[in-house]
PDB file of N, CA and C in Angstrom:
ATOM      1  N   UNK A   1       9.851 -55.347  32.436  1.00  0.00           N
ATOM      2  CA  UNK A   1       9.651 -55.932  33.743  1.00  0.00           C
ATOM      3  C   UNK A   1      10.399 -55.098  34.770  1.00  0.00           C
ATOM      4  N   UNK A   2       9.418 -54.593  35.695  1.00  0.00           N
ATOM      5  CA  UNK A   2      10.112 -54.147  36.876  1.00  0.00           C
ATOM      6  C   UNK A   2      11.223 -55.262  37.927  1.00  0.00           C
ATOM      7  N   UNK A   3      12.184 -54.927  38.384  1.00  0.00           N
ATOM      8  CA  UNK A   3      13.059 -55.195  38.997  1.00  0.00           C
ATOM      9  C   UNK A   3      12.683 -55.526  40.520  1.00  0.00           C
ATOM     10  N   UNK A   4      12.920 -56.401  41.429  1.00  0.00           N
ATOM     11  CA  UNK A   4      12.238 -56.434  42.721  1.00  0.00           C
ATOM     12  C   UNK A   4      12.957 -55.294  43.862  1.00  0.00           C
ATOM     13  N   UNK A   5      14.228 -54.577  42.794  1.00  0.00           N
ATOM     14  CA  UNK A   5      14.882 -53.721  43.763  1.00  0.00           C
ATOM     15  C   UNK A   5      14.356 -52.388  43.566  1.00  0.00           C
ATOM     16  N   UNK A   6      13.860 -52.352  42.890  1.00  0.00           N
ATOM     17  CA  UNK A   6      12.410 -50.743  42.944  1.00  0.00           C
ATOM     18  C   UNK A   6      11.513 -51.402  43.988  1.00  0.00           C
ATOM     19  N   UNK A   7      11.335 -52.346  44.399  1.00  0.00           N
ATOM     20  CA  UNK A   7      10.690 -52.480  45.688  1.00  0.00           C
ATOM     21  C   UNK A   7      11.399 -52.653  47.034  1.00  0.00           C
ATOM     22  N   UNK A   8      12.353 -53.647  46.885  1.00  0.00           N
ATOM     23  CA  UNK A   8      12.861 -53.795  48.032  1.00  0.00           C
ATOM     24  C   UNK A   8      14.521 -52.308  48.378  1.00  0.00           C
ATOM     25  N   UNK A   9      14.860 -51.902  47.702  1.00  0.00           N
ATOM     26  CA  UNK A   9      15.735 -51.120  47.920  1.00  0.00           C
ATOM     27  C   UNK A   9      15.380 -49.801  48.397  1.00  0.00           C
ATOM     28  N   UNK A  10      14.175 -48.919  47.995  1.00  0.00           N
ATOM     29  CA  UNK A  10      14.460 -47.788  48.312  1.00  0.00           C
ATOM     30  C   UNK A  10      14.532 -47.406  49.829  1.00  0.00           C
ATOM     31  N   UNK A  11      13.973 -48.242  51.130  1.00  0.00           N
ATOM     32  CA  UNK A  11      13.803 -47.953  52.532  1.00  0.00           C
ATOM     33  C   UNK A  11      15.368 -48.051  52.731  1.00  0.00           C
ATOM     34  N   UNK A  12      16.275 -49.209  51.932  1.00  0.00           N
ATOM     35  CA  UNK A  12      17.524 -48.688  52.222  1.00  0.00           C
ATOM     36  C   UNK A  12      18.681 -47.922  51.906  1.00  0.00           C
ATOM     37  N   UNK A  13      18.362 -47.403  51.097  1.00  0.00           N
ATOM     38  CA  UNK A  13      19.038 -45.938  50.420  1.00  0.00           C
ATOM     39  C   UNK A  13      18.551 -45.197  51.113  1.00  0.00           C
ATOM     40  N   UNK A  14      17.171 -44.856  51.376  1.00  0.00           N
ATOM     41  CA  UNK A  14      17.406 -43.779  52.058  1.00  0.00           C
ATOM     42  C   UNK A  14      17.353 -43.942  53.269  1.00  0.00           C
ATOM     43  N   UNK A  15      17.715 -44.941  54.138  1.00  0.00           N
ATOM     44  CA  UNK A  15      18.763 -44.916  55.487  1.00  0.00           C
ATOM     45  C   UNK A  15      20.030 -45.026  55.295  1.00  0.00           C
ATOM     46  N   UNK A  16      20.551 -45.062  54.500  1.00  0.00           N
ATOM     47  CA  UNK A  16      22.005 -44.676  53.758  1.00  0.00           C
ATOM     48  C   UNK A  16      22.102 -43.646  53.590  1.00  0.00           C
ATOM     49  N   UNK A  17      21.582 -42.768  52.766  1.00  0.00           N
ATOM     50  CA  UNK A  17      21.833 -42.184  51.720  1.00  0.00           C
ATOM     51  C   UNK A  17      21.376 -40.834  52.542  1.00  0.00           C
ATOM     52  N   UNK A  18      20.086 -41.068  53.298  1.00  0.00           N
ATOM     53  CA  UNK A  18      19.481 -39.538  53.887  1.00  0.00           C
ATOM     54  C   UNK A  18      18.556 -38.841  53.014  1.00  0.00           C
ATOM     55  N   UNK A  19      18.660 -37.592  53.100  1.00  0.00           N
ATOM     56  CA  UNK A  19      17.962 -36.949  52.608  1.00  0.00           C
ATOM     57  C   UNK A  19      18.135 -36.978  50.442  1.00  0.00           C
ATOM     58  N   UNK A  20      19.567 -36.872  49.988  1.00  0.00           N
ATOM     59  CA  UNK A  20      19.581 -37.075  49.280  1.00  0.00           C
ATOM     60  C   UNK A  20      19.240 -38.381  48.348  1.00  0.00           C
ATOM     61  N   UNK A  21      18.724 -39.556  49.025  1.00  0.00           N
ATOM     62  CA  UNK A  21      18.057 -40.759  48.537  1.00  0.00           C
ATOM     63  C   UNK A  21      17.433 -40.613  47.148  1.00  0.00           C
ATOM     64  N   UNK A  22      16.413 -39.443  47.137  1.00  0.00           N
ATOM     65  CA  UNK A  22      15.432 -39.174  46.066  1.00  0.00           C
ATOM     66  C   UNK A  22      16.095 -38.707  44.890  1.00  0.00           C
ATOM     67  N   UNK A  23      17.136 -38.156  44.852  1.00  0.00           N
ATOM     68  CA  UNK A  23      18.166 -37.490  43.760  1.00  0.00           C
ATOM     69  C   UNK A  23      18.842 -38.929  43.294  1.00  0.00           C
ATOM     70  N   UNK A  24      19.553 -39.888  44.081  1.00  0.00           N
ATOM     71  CA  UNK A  24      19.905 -40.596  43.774  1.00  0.00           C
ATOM     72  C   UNK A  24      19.135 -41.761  42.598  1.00  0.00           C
ATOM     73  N   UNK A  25      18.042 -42.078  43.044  1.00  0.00           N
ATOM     74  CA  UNK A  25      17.277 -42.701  41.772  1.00  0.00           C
ATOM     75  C   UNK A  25      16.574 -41.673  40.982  1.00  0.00           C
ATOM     76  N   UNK A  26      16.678 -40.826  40.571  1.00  0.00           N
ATOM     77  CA  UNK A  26      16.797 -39.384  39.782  1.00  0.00           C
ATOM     78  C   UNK A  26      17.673 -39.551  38.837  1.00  0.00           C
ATOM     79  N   UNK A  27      19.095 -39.921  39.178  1.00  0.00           N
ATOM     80  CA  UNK A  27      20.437 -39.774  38.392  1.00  0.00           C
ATOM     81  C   UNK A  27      20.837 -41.218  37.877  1.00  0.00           C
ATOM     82  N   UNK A  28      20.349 -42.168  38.898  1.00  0.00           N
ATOM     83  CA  UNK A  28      20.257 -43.221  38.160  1.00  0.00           C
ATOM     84  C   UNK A  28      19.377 -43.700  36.932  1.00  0.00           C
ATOM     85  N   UNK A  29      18.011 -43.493  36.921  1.00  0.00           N
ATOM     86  CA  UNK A  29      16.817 -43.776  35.962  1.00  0.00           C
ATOM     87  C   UNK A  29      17.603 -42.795  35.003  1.00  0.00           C
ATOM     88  N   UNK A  30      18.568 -41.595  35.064  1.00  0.00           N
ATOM     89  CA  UNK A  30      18.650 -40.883  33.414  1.00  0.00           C
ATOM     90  C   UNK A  30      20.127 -41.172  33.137  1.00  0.00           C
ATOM     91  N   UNK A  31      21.021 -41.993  34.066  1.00  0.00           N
ATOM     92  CA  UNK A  31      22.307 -42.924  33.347  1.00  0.00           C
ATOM     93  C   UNK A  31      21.052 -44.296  32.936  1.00  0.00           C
ATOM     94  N   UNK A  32      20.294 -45.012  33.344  1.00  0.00           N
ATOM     95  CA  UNK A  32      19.733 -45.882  32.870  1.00  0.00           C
ATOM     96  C   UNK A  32      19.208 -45.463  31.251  1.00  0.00           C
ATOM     97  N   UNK A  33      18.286 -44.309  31.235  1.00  0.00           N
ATOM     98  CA  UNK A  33      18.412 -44.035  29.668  1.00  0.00           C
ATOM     99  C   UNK A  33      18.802 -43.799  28.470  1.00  0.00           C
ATOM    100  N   UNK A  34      19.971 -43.748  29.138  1.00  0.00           N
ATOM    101  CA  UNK A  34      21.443 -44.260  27.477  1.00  0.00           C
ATOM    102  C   UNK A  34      21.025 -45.549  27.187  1.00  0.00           C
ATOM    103  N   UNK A  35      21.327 -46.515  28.490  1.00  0.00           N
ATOM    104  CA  UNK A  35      20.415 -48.327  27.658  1.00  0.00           C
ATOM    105  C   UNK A  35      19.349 -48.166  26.980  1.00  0.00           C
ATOM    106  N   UNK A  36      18.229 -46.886  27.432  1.00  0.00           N
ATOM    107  CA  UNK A  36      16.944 -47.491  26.958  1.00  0.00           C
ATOM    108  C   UNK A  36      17.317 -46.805  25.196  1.00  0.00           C
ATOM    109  N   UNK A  37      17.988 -45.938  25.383  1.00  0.00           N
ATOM    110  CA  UNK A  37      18.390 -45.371  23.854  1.00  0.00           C
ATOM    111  C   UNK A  37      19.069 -45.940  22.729  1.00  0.00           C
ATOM    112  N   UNK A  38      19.976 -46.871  23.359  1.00  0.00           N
ATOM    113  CA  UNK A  38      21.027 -47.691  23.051  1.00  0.00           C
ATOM    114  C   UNK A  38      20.091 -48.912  21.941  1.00  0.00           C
ATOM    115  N   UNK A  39      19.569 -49.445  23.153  1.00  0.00           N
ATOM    116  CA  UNK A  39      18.455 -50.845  22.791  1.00  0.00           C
ATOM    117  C   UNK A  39      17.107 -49.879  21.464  1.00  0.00           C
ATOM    118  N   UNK A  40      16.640 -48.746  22.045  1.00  0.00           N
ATOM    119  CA  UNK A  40      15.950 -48.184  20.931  1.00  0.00           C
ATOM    120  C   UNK A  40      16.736 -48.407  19.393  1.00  0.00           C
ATOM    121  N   UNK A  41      17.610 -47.565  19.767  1.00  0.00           N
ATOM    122  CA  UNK A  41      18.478 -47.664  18.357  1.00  0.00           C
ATOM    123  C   UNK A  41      18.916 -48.952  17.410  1.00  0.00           C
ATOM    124  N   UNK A  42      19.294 -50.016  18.792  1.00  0.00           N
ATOM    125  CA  UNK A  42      19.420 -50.901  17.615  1.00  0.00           C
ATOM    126  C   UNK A  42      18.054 -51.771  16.803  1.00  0.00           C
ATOM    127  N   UNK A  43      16.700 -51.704  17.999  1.00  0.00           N
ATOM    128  CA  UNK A  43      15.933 -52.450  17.467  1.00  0.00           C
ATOM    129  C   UNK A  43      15.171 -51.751  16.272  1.00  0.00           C
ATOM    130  N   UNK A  44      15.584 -50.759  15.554  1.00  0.00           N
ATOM    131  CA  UNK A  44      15.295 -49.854  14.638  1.00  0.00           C
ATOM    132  C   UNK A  44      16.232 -50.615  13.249  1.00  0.00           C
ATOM    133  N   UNK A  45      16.803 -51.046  13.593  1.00  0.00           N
ATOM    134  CA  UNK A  45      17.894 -51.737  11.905  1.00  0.00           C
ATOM    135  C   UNK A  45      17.431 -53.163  12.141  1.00  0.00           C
ATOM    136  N   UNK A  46      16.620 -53.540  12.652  1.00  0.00           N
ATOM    137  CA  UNK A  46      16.043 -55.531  12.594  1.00  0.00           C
ATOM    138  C   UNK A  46      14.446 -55.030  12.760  1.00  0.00           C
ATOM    139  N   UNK A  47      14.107 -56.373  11.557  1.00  0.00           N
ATOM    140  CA  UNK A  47      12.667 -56.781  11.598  1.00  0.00           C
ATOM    141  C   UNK A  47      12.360 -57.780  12.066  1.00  0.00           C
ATOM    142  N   UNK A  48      13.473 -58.541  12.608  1.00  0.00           N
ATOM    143  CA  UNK A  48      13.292 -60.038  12.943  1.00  0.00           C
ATOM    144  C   UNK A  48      13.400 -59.614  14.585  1.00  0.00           C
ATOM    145  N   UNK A  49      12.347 -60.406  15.613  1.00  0.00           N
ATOM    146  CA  UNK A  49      12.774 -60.357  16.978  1.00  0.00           C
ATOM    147  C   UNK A  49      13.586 -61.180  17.443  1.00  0.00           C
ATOM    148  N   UNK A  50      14.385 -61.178  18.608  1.00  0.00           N
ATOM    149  CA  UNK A  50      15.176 -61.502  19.036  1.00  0.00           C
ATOM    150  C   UNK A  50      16.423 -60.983  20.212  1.00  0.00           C
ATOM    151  N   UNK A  51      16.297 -59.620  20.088  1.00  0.00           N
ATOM    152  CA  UNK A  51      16.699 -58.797  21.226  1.00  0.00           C
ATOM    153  C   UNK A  51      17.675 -58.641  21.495  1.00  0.00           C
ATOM    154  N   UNK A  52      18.695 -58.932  22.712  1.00  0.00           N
ATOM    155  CA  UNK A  52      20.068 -58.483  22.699  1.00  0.00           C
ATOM    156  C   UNK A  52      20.837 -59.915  22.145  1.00  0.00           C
ATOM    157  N   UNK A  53      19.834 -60.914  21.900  1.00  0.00           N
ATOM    158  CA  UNK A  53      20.573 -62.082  21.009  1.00  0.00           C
ATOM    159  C   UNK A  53      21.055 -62.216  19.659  1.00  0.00           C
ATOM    160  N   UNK A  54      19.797 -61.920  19.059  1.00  0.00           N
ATOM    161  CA  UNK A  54      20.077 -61.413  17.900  1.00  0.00           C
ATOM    162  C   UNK A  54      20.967 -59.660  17.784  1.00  0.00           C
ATOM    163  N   UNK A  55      21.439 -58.992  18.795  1.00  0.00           N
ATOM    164  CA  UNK A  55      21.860 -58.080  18.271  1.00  0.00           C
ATOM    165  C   UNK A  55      23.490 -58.212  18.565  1.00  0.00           C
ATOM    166  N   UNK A  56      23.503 -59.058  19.243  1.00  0.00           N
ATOM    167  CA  UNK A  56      24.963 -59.404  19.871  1.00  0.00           C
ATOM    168  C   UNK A  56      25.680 -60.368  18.625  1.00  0.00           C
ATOM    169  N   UNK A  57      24.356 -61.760  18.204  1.00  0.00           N
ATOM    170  CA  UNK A  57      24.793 -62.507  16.957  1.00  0.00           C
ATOM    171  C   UNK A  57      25.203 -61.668  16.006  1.00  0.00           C
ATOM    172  N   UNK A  58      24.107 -60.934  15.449  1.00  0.00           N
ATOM    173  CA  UNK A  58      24.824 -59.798  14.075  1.00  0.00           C
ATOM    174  C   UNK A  58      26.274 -59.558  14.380  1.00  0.00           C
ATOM    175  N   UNK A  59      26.217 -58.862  15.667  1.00  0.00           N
ATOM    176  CA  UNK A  59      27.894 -57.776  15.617  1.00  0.00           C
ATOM    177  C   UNK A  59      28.750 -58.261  15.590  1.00  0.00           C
ATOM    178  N   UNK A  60      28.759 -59.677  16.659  1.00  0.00           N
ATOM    179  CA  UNK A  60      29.641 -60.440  16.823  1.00  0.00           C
ATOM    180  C   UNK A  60      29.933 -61.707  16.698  1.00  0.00           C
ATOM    181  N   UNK A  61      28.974 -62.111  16.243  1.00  0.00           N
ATOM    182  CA  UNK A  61      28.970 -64.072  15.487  1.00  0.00           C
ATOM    183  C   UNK A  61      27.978 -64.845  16.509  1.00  0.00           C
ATOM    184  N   UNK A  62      28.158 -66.045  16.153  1.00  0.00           N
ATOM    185  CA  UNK A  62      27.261 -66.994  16.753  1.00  0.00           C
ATOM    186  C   UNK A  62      27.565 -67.319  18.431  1.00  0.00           C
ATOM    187  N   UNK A  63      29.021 -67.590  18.779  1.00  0.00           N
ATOM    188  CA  UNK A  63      29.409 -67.568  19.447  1.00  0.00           C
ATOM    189  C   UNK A  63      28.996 -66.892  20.741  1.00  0.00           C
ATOM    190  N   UNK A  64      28.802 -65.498  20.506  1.00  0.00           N
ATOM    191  CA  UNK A  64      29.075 -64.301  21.587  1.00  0.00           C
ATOM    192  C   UNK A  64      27.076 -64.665  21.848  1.00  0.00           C
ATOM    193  N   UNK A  65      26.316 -64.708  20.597  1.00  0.00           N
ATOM    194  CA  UNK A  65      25.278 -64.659  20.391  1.00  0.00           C
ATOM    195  C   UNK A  65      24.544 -65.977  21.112  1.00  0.00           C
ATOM    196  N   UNK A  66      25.494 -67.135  21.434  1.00  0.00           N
ATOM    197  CA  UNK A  66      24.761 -68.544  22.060  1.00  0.00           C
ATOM    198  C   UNK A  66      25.383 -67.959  23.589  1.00  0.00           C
ATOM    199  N   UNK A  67      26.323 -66.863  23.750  1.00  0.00           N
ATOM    200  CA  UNK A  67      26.650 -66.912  25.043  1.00  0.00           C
ATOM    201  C   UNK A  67      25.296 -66.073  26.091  1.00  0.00           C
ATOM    202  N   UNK A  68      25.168 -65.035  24.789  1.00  0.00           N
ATOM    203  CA  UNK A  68      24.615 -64.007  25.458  1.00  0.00           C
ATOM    204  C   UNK A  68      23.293 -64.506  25.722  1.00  0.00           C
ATOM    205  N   UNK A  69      22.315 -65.374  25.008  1.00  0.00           N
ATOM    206  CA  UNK A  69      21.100 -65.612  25.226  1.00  0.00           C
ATOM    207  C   UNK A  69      21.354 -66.707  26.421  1.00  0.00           C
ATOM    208  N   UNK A  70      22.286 -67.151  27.123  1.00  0.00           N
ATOM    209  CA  UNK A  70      22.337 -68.108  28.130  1.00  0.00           C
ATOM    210  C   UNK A  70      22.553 -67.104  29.368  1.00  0.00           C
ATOM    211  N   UNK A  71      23.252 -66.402  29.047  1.00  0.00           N
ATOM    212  CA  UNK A  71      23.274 -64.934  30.004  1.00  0.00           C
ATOM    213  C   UNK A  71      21.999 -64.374  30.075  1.00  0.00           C
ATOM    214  N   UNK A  72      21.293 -63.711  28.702  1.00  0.00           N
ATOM    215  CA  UNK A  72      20.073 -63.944  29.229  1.00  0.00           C
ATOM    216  C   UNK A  72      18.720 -64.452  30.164  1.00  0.00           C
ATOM    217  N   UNK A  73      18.773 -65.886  29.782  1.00  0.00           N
ATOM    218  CA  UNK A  73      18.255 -66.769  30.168  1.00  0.00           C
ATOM    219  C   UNK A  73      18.109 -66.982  31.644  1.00  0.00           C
ATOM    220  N   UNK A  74      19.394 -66.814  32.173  1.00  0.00           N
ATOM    221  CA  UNK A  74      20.030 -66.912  33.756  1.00  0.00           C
ATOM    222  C   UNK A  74      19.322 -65.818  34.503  1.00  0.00           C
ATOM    223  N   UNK A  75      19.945 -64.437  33.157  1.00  0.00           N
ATOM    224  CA  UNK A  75      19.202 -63.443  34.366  1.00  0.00           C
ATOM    225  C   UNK A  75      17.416 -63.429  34.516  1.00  0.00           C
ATOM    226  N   UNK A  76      17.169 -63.684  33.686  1.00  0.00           N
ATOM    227  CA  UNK A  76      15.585 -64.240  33.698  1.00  0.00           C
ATOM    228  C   UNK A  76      15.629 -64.907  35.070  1.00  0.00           C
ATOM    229  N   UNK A  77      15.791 -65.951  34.976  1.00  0.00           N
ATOM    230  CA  UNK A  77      15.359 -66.719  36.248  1.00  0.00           C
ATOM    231  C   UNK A  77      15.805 -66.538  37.871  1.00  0.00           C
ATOM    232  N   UNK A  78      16.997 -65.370  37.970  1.00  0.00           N
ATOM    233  CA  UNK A  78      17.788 -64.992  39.004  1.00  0.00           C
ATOM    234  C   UNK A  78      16.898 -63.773  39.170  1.00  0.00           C
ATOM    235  N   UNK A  79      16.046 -63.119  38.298  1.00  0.00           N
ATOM    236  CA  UNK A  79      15.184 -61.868  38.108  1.00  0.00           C
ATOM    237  C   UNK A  79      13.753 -62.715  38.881  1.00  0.00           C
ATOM    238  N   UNK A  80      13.255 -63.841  38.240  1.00  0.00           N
ATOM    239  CA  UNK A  80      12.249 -64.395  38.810  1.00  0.00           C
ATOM    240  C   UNK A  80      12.207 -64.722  40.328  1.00  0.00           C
ATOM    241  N   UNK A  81      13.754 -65.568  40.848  1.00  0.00           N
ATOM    242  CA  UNK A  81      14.395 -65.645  42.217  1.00  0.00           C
ATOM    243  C   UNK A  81      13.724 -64.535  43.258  1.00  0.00           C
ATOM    244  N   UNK A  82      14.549 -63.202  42.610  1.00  0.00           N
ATOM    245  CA  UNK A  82      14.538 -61.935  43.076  1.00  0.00           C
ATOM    246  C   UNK A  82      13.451 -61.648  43.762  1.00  0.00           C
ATOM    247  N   UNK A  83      12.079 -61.723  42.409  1.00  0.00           N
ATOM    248  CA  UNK A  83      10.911 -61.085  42.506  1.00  0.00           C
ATOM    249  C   UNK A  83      10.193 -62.415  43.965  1.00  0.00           C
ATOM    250  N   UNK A  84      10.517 -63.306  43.955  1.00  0.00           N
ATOM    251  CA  UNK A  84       9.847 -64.247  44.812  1.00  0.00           C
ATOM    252  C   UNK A  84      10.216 -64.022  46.161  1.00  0.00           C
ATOM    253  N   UNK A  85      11.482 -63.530  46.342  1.00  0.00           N
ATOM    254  CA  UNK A  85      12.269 -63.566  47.630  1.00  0.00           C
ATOM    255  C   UNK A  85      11.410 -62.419  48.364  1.00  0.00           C
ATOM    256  N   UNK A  86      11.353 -61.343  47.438  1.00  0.00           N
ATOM    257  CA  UNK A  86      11.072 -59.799  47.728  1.00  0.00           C
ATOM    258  C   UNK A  86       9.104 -60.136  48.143  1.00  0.00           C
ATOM    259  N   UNK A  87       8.267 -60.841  47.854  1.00  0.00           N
ATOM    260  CA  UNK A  87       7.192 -60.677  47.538  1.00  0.00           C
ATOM    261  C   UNK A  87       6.996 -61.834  49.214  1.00  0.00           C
ATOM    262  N   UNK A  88       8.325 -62.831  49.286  1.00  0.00           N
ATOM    263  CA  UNK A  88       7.884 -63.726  50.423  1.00  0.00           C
ATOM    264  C   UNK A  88       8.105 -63.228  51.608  1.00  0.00           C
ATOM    265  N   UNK A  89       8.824 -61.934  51.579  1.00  0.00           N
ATOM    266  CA  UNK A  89       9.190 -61.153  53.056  1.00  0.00           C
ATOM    267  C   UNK A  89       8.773 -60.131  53.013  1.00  0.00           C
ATOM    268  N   UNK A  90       7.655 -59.796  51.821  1.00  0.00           N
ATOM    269  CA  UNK A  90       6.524 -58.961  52.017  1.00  0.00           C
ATOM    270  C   UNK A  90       5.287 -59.813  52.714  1.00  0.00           C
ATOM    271  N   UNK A  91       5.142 -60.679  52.175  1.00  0.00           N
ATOM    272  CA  UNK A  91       3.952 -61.565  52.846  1.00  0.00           C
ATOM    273  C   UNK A  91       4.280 -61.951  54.043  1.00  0.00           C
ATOM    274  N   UNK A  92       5.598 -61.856  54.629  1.00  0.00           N
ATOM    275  CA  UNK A  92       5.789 -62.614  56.184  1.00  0.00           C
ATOM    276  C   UNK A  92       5.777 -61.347  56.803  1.00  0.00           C
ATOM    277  N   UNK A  93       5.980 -60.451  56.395  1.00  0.00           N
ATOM    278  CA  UNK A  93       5.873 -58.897  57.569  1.00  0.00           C
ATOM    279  C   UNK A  93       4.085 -58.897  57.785  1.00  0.00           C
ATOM    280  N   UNK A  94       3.766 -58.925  56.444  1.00  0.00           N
ATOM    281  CA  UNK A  94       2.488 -59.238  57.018  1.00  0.00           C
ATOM    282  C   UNK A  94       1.239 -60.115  57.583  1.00  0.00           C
TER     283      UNK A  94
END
């Protein structure tokens, strides 16, 4: 799932940022691909789905594993927030 800040952020980086704006999400998307390598790697040792819940339960017990899928969960719906906010002040500009 795309992020609503690949939409709503880049007009303000680069009135920040200037000319170098475009380098900047350049260097970010390839520090972002250690996660995507990270998450590759582990979903390679499980057959069972479950995601950073199940990968957090394995390492670290049940505990860390009921925390993290509520962390999950949150950012799900603060992600859904996001995408609504971004899409309702696209529709009011226009």
């Amino acid at each position: 799932m795309i992020g609503a800040g690949i939409f709503a952020l880049p007009s303000i980086v680069a009135s920040k940022a200037g000319i170098l704006s475009p380098w900047l999400f350049l260097a970010a998307g390839v520090l972002f691909t250690t996660v995507v390598l990270a998450f590759a790697e582990l979903s390679s040792y499980f057959r069972e789905s479950g995601g950073p819940v199940l990968y957090a339960t394995t390492a670290f017990g049940p505990l860390i594993g009921f925390s993290t899928g509520w962390i999950y969960y949150i950012s799900r719906a603060v992600a859904l927030a996001a995408n609504s906010n971004v899409m309702a002040i696209y529709l009011g500009a226009l």
